[in-house]
N, C-alpha and C. Protein backbone atom coordinates (compact mmCIF):
# COMPACT_ATOMS: atom_id res chain seq x y z
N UNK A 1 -9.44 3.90 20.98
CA UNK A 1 -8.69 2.66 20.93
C UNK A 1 -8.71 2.12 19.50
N UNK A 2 -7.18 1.77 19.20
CA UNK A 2 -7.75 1.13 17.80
C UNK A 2 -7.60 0.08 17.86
N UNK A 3 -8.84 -0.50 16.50
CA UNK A 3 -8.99 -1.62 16.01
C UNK A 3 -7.62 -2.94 15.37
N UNK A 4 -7.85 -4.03 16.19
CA UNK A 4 -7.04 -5.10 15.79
C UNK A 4 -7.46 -5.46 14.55
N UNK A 5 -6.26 -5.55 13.16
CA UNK A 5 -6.27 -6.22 12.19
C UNK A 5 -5.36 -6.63 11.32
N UNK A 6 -5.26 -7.81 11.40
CA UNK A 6 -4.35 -8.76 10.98
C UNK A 6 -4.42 -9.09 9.69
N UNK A 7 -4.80 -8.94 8.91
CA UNK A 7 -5.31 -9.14 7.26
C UNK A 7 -4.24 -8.68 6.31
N UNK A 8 -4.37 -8.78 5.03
CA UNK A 8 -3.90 -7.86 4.44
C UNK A 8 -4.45 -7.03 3.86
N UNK A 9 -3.99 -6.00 3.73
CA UNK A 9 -4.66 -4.73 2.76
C UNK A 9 -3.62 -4.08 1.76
N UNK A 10 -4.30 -4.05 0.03
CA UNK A 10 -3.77 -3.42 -1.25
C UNK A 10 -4.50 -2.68 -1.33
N UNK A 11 -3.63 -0.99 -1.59
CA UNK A 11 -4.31 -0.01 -2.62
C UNK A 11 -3.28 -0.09 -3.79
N UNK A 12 -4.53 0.33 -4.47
CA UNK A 12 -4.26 0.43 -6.13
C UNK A 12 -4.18 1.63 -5.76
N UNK A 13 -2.91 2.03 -6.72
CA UNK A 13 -2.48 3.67 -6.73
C UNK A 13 -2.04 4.38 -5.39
N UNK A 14 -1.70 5.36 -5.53
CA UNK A 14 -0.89 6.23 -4.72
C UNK A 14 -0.98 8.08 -5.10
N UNK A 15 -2.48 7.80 -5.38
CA UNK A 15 -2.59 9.51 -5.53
C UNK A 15 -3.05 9.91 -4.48
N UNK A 16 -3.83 11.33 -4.52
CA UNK A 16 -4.13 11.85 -3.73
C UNK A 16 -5.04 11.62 -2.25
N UNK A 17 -6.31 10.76 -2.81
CA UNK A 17 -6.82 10.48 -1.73
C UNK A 17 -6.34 9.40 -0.89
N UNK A 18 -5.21 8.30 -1.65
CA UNK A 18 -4.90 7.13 -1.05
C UNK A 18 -3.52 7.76 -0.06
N UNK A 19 -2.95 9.12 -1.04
CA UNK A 19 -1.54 9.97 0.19
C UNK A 19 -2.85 10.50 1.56
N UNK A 20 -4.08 10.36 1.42
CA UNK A 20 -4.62 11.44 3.04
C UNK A 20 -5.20 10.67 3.38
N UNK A 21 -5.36 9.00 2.59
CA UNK A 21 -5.76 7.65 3.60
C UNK A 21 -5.33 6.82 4.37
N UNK A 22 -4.01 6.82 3.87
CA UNK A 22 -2.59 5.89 4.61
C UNK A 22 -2.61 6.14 5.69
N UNK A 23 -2.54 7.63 6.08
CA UNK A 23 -2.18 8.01 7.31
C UNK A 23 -3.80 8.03 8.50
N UNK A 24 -4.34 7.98 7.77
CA UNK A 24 -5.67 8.08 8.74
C UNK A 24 -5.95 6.25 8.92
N UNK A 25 -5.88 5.80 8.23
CA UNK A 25 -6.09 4.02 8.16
C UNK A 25 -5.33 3.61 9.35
N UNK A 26 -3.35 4.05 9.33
CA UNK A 26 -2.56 4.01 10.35
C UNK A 26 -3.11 4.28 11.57
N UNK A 27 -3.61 5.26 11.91
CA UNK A 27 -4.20 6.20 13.04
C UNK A 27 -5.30 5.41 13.78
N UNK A 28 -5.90 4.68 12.83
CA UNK A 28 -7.35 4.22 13.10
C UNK A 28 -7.46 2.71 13.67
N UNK A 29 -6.18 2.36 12.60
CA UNK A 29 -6.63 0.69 12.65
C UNK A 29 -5.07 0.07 12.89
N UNK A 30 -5.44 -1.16 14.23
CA UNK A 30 -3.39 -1.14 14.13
C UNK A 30 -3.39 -2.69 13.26
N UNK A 31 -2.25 -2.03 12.29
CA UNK A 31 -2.38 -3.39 11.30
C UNK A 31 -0.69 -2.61 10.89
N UNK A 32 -0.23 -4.53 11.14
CA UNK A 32 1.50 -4.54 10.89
C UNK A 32 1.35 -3.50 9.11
N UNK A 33 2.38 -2.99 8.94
CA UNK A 33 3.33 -2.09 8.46
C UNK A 33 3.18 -3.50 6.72
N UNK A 34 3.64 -4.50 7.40
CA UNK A 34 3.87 -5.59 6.53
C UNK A 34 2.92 -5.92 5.81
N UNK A 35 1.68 -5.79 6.25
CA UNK A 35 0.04 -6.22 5.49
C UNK A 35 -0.59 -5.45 4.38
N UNK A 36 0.54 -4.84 4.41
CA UNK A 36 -0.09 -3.26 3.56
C UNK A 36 0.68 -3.36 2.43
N UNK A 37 0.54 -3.38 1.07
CA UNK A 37 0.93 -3.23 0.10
C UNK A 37 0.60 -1.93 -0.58
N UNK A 38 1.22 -1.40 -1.60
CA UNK A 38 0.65 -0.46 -2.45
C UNK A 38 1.17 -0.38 -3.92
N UNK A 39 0.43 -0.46 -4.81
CA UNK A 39 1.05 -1.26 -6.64
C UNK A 39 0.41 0.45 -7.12
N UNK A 40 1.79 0.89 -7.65
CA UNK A 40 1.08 2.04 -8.45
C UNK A 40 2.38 2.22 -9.88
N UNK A 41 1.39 2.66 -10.69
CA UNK A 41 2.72 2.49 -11.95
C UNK A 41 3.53 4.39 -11.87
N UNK A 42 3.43 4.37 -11.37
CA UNK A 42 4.15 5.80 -11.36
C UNK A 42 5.22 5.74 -9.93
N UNK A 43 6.34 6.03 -10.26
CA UNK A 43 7.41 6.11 -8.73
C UNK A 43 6.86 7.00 -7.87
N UNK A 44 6.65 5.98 -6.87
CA UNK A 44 6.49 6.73 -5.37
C UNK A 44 7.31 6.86 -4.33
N UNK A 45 8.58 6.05 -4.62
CA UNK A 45 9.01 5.39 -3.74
C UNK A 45 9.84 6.32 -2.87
N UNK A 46 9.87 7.67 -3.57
CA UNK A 46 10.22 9.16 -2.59
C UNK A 46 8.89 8.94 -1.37
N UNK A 47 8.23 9.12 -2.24
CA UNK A 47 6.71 9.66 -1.41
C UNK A 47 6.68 8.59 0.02
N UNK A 48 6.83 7.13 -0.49
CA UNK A 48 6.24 5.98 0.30
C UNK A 48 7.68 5.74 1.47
N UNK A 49 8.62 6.44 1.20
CA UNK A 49 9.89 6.00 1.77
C UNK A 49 9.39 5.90 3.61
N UNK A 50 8.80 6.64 4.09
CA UNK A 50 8.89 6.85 5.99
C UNK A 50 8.17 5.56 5.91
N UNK A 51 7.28 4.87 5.33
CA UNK A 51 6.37 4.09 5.45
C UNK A 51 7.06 2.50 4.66
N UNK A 52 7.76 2.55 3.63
CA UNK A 52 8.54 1.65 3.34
C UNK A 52 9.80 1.13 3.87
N UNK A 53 10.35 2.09 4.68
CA UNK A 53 11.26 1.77 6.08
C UNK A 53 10.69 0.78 7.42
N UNK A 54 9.93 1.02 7.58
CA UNK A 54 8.58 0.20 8.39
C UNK A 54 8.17 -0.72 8.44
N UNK A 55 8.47 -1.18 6.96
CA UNK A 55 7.79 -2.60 6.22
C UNK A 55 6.66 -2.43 5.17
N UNK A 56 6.19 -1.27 4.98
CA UNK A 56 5.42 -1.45 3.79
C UNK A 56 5.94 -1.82 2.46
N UNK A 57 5.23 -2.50 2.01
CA UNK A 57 5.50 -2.48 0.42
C UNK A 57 4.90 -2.13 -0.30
N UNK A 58 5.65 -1.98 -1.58
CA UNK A 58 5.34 -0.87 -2.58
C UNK A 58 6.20 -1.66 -3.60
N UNK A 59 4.77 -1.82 -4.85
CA UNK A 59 5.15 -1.92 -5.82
C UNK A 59 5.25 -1.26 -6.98
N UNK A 60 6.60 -1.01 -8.14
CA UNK A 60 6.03 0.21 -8.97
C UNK A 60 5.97 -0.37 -10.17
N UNK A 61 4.73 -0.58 -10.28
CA UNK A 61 4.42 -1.47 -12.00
C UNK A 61 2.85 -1.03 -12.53
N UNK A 62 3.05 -0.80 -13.57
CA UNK A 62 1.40 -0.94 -14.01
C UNK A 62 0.63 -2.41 -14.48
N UNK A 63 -0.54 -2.10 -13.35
CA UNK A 63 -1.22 -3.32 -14.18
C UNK A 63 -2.08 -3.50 -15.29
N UNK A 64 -2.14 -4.47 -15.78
CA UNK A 64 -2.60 -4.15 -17.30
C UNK A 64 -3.27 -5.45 -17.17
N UNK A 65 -4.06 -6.09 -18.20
CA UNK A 65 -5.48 -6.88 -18.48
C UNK A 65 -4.23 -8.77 -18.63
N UNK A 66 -2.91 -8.20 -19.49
CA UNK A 66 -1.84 -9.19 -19.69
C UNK A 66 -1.45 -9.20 -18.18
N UNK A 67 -0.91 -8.79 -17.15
CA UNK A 67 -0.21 -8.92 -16.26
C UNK A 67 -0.83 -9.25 -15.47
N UNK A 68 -2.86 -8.87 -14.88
CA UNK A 68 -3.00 -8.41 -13.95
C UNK A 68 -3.33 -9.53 -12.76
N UNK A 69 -3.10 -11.17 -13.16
CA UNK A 69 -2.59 -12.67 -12.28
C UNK A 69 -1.36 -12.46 -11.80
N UNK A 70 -0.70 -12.18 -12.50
CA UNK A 70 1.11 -11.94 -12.18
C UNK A 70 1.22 -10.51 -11.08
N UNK A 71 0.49 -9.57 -11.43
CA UNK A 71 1.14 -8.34 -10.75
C UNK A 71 0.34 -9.06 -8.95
N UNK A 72 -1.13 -9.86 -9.03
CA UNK A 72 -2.03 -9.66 -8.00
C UNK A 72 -1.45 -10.88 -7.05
N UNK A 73 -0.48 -11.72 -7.51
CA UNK A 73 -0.32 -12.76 -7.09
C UNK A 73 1.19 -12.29 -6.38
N UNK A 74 1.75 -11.59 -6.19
CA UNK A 74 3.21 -11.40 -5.47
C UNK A 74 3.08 -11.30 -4.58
């Protein structure tokens, strides 16, 4: 049975271990599509598309030490 959670949840990045976590997090824990963000400076938005249809979001920006109030606050 999975776990109720209503929160939100950000990953930083979109490499490898966060592409074979998404899907196990999904699996595990039921949390709207919408709560889930993901900020990576490299285009994913091929990669993130089945999951950004859904309601995830996905941001593609790098954060940097100047931005990183502005990028955390959207």
């Amino acid at each position: 049975m999975k776990k109720k959670f209503n929160n939100k949840i950000l990953i930083i990045g979109y490499g490898s271990v966060s592409q074979c976590t998404l899907p196990v997090l999904l699996d595990q824990i039921d949390v709207p599509l919408e709560n889930i963000t993901i900020i990576d400076f490299e285009d994913k938005s091929k990669d993130l598309k089945k999951f950004t249809d859904q309601g995830l979001k996905y941001v593609h920006e790098k954060i940097s030490p100047e931005n990183l109030d502005h990028v955390l606050s959207k």
